[in-house]
Protein backbone atom coordinates (compact mmCIF):
# COMPACT_ATOMS: atom_id res chain seq x y z
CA UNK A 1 0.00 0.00 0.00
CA UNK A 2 0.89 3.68 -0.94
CA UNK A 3 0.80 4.87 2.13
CA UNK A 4 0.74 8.77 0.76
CA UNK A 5 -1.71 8.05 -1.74
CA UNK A 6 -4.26 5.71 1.23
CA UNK A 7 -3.95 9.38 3.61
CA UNK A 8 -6.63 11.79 1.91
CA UNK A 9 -8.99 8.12 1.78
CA UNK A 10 -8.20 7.40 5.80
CA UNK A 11 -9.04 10.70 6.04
CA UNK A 12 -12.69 10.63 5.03
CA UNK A 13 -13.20 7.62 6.14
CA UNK A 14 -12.39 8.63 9.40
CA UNK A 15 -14.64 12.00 8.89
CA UNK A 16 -17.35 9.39 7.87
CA UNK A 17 -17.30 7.26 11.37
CA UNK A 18 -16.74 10.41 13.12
CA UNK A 19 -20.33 11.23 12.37
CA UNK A 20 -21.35 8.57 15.25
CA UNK A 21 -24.04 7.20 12.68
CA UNK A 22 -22.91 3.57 12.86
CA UNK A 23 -22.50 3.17 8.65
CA UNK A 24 -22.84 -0.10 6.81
CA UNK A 25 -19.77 -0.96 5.03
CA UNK A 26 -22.19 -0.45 1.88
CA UNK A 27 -22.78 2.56 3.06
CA UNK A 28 -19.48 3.67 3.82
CA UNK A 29 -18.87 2.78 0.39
CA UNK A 30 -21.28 4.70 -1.36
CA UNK A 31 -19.76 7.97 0.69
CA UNK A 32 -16.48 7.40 -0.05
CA UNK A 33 -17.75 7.39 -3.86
CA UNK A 34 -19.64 10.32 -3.28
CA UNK A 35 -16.20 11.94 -1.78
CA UNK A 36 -14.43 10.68 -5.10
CA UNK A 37 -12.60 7.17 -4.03
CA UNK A 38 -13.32 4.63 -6.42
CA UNK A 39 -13.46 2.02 -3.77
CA UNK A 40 -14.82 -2.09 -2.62
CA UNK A 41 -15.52 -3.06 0.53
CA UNK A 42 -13.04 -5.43 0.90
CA UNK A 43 -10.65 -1.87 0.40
CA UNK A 44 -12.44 -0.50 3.16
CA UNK A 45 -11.76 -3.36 5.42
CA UNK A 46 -8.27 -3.48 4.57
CA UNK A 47 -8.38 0.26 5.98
CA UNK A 48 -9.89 0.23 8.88
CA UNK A 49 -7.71 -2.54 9.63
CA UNK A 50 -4.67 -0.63 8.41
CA UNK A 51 -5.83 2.53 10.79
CA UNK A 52 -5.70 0.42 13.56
CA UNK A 53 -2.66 -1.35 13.42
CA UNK A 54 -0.52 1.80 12.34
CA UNK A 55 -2.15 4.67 13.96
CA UNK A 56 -4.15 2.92 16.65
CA UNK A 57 -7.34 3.99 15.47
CA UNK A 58 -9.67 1.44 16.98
CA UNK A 59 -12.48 1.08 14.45
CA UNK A 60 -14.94 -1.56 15.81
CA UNK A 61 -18.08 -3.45 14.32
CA UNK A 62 -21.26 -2.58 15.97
CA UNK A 63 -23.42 -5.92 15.58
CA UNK A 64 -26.64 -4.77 17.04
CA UNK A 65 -26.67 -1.84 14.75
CA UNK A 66 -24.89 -3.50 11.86
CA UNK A 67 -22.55 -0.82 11.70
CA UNK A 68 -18.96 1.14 12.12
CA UNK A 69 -17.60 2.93 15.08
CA UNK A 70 -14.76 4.69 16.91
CA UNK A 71 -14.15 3.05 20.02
CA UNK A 72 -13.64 5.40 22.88
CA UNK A 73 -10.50 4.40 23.69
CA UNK A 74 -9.36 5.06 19.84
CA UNK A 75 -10.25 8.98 20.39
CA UNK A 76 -7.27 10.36 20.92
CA UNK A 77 -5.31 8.24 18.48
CA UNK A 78 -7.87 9.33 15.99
CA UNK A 79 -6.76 13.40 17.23
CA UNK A 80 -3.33 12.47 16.97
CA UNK A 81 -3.83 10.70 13.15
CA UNK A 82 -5.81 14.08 11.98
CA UNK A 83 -2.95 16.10 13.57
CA UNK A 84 -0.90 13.63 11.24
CA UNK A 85 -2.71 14.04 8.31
CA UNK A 86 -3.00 18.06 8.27
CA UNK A 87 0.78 17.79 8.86
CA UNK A 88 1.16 15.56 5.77
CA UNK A 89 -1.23 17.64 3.57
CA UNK A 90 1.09 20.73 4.71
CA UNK A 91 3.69 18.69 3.41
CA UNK A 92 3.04 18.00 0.24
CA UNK A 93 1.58 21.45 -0.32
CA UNK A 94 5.44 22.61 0.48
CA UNK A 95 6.54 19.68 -2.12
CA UNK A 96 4.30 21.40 -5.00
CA UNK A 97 5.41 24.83 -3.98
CA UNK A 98 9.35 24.17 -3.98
CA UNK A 99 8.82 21.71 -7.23
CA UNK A 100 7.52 25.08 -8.45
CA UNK A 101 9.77 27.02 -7.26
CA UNK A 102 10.21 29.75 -9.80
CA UNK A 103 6.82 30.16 -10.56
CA UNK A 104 6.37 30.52 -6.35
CA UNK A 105 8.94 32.36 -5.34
CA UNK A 106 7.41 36.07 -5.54
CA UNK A 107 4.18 34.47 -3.53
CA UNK A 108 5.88 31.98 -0.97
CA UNK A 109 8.73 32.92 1.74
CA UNK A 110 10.05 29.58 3.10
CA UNK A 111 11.67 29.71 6.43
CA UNK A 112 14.85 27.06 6.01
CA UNK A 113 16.97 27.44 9.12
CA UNK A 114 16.83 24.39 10.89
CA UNK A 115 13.81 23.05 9.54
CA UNK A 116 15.49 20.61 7.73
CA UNK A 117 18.76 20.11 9.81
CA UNK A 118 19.31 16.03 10.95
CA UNK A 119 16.46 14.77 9.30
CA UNK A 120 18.80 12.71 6.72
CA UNK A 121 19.60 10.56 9.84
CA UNK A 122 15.62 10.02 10.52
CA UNK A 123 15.23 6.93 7.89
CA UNK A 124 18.14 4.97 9.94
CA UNK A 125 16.82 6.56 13.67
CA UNK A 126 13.25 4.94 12.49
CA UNK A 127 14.63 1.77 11.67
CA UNK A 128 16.83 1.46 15.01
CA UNK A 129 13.96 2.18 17.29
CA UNK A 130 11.72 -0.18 15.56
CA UNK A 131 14.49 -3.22 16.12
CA UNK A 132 15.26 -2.17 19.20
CA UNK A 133 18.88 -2.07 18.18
CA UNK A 134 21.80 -0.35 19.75
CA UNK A 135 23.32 2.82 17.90
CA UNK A 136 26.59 4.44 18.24
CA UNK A 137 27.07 8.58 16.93
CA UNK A 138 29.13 11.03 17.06
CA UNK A 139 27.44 14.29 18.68
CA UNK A 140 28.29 18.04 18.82
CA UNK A 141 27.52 19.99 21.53
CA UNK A 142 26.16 23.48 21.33
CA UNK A 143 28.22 24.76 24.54
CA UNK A 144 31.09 23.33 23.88
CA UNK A 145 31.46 22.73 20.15
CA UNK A 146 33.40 19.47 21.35
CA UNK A 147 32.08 16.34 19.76
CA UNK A 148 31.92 12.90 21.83
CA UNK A 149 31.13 9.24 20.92
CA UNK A 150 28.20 8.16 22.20
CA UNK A 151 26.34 4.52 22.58
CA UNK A 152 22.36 4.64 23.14
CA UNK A 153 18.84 2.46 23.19
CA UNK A 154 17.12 4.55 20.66
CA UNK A 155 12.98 4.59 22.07
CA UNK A 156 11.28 7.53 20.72
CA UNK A 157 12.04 10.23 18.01
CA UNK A 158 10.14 13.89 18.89
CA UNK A 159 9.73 16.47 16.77
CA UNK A 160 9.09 20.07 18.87
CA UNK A 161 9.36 23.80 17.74
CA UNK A 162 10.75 22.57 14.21
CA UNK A 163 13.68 20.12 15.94
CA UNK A 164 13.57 16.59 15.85
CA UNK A 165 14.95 14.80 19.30
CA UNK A 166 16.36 11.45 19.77
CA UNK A 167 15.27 9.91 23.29
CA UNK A 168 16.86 7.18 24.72
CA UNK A 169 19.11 5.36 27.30
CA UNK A 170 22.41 4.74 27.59
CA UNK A 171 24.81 1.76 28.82
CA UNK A 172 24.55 3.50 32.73
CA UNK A 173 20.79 3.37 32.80
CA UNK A 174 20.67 7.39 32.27
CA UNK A 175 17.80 8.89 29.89
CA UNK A 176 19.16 11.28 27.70
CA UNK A 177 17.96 13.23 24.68
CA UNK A 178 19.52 14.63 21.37
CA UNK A 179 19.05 16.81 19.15
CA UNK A 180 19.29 14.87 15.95
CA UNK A 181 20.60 18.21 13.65
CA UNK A 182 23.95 17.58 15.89
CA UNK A 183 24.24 13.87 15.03
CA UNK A 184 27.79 13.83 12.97
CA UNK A 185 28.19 10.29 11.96
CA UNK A 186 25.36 7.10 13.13
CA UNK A 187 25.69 3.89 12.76
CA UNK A 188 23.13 1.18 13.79
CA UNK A 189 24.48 -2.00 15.58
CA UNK A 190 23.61 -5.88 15.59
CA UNK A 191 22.71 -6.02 19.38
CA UNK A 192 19.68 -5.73 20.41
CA UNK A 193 18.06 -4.70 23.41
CA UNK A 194 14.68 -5.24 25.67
CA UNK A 195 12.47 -2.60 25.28
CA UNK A 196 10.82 -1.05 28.52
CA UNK A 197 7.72 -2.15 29.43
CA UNK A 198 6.70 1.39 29.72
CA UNK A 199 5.07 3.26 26.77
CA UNK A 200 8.49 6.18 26.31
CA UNK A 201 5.91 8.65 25.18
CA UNK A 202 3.83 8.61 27.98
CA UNK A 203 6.48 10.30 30.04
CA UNK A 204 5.69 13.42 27.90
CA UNK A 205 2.02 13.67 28.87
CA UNK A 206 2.14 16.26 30.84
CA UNK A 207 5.42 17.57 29.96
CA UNK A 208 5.31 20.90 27.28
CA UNK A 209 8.88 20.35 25.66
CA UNK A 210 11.29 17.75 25.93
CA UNK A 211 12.34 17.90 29.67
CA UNK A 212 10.53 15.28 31.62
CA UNK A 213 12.73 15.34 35.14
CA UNK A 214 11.85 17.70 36.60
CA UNK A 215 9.64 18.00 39.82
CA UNK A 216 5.73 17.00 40.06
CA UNK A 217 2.70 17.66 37.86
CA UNK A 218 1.07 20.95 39.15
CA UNK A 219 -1.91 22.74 38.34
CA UNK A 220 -0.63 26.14 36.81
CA UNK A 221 -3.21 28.95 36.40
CA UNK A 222 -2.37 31.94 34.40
CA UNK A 223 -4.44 35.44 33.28
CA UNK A 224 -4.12 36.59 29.83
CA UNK A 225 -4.97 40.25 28.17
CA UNK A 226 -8.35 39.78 25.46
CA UNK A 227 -5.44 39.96 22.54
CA UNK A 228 -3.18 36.57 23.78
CA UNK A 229 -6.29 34.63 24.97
CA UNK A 230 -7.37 34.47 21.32
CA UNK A 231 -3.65 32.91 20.75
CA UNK A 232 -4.35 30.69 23.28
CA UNK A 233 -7.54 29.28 21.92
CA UNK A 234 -6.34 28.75 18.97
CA UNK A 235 -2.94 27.16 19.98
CA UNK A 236 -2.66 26.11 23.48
CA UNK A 237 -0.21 25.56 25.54
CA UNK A 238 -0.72 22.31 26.48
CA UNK A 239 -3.37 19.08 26.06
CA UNK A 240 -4.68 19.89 29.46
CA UNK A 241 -5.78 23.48 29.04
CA UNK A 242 -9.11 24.99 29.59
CA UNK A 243 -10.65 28.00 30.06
CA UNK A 244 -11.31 28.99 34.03
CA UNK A 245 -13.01 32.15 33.23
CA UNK A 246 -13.53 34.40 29.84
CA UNK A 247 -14.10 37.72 30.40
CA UNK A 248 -13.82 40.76 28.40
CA UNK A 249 -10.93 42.27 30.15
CA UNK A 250 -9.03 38.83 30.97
CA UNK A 251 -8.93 35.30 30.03
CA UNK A 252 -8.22 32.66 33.29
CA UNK A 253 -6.65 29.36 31.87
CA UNK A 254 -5.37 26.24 33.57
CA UNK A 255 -2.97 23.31 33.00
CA UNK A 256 -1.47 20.41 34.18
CA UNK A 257 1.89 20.55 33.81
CA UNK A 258 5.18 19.79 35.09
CA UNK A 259 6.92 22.99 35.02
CA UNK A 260 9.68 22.74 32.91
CA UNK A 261 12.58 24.76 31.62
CA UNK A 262 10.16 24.99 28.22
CA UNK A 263 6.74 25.65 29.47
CA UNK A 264 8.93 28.88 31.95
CA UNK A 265 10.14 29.63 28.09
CA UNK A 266 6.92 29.80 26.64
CA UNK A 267 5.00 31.85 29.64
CA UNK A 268 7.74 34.72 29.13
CA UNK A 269 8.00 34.59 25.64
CA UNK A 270 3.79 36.41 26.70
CA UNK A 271 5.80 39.40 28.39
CA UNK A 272 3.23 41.39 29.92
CA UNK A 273 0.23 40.09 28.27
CA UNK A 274 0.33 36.98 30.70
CA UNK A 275 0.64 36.99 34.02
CA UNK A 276 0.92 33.37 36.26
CA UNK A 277 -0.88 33.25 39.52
CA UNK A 278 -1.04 29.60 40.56
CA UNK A 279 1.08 27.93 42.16
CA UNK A 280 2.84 31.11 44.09
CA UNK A 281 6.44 29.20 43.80
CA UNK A 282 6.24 29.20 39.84
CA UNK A 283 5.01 32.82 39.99
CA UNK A 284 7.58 34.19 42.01
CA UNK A 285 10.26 32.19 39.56
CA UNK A 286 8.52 34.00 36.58
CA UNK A 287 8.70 37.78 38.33
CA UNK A 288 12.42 36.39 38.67
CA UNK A 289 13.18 35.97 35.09
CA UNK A 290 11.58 39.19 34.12
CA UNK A 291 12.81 41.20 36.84
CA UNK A 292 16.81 40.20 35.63
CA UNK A 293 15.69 40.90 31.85
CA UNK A 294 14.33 44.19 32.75
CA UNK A 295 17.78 44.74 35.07
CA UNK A 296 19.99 44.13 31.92
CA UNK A 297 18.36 47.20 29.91
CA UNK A 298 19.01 49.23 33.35
């Protein structure tokens, strides 16, 4: 299977359960002609069973009403395959635009730095965390601009603000993460290793960022002016948000979050149009930040 070319049909297929209407396969069918796939059942059933095993949509058979469902439990895997999908269609609208590139270049400004950087290494990464194979690499730090060898269990590759991190555990036991873009030279070895029992991404649920050590998850409740709230909305900071109060000189919103070096990041990159009230330790570490900043244009 294509899987580039199956996307846009999961997709409406997905947007056809989502409906809650318990559809036939017949009728499913008929919709998915309607939508422009030229399509059997027996297609159809090789998606829904391709949805599940790859993205974890859990697409069940309702026998009472002769129909299709999402399970409850495949909800959020269905959010996170949409995310997937608008990230993919973003994707190949960028492909059509740089094939294009003369005819798109007085219309389109492309933002390259770093978007790109490491991702020739994420074919190879893929493969090593899927066989649970050791990897040795060579890896540049930013501080130092010394490189060192380094021997890991690859278990999860993240992608956040543009970056793509390597997560993983070395020979001592210690987690560690990597920024892939640094990665000099990788090579994948023949031993293989256990993998945890644990799920590695749940240790980012209720982490905004990367870093997952630090402290406890606490409730964090912050006011923003009318202007950020709509930001917020839109984008927010985190899975957990929602709105306390909405008023038409401030917006109250709560998370919870452990609060990280880049969730601190993210409240003061708000300035003055956000200010954190709950828990008082995090707010006083906030009017810390912005009381040096404001010191260093003294």
């Amino acid at each position: 299977m294509n899987l580039q070319e199956a996307l846009p049909r999961f997709g409406v297929l997905i947007q056809i359960l989502h409906k809650g209407e318990f559809p036939s396969l017949i009728q499913i069918n008929r919709k998915m002609v309607d939508e422009g796939f030229s399509v059997s059942t027996r297609t159809i059933q090789g998606d829904i069973a391709h949805l599940r095993e790859t993205f974890g949509v859990d697409i069940l058979y309702h026998k009472g009403k002769d129909g299709y469902f999402i399970s409850e439990e495949g909800q959020e895997a269905t959010d996170k395959f949409l995310d997937f999908l608008g990230v993919s269609r973003v994707s190949e609208i960028v492909g059509q635009a740089l094939r294009e590139q003369k005819e798109m270049s007085p219309f389109v400004s492309f933002e390259h730095e770093g978007l790109w950087a490491g991702t020739r290494w994420l074919p190879t990464l893929v493969q090593a965390v899927k066989e649970h194979k050791w990897i040795g690499f060579d890896y540049r730090k930013f501080e130092t601009d010394q490189v060192k060898h380094y021997s890991l269990q690859p278990l999860l590759l993240k992608q956040y603000q543009g970056r793509w991190y390597l997560i993983g555990k070395q020979q001592n036991g210690e987690d560690r993460t990597f920024g892939i873009d640094r990665i000099e030279e990788l090579k994948i070895r023949d031993q293989k290793f256990d993998p945890p029992a644990e799920d590695p991404r749940d240790r980012f649920t209720h982490v905004v960022g990367l870093d997952h050590s630090r402290g406890k998850v606490e409730t964090v409740r912050f006011t923003c002016d009318p202007v950020q709230s709509q930001y917020l909305k839109t984008l927010p900071l985190h899975k957990s948000q929602r709105i306390i109060r909405d008023g038409s000189l401030e917006t109250v919103f709560e998370v919870k979050v452990i609060p990280n070096y880049e969730f601190i990041q993210r409240i003061l990159m708000m300035g003055a149009r956000v200010k954190v009230t709950q828990p008082s330790s995090l707010a006083t570490e906030i009017y810390s930040h912005l009381k040096e900043a404001a010191n260093r244009y003294e």
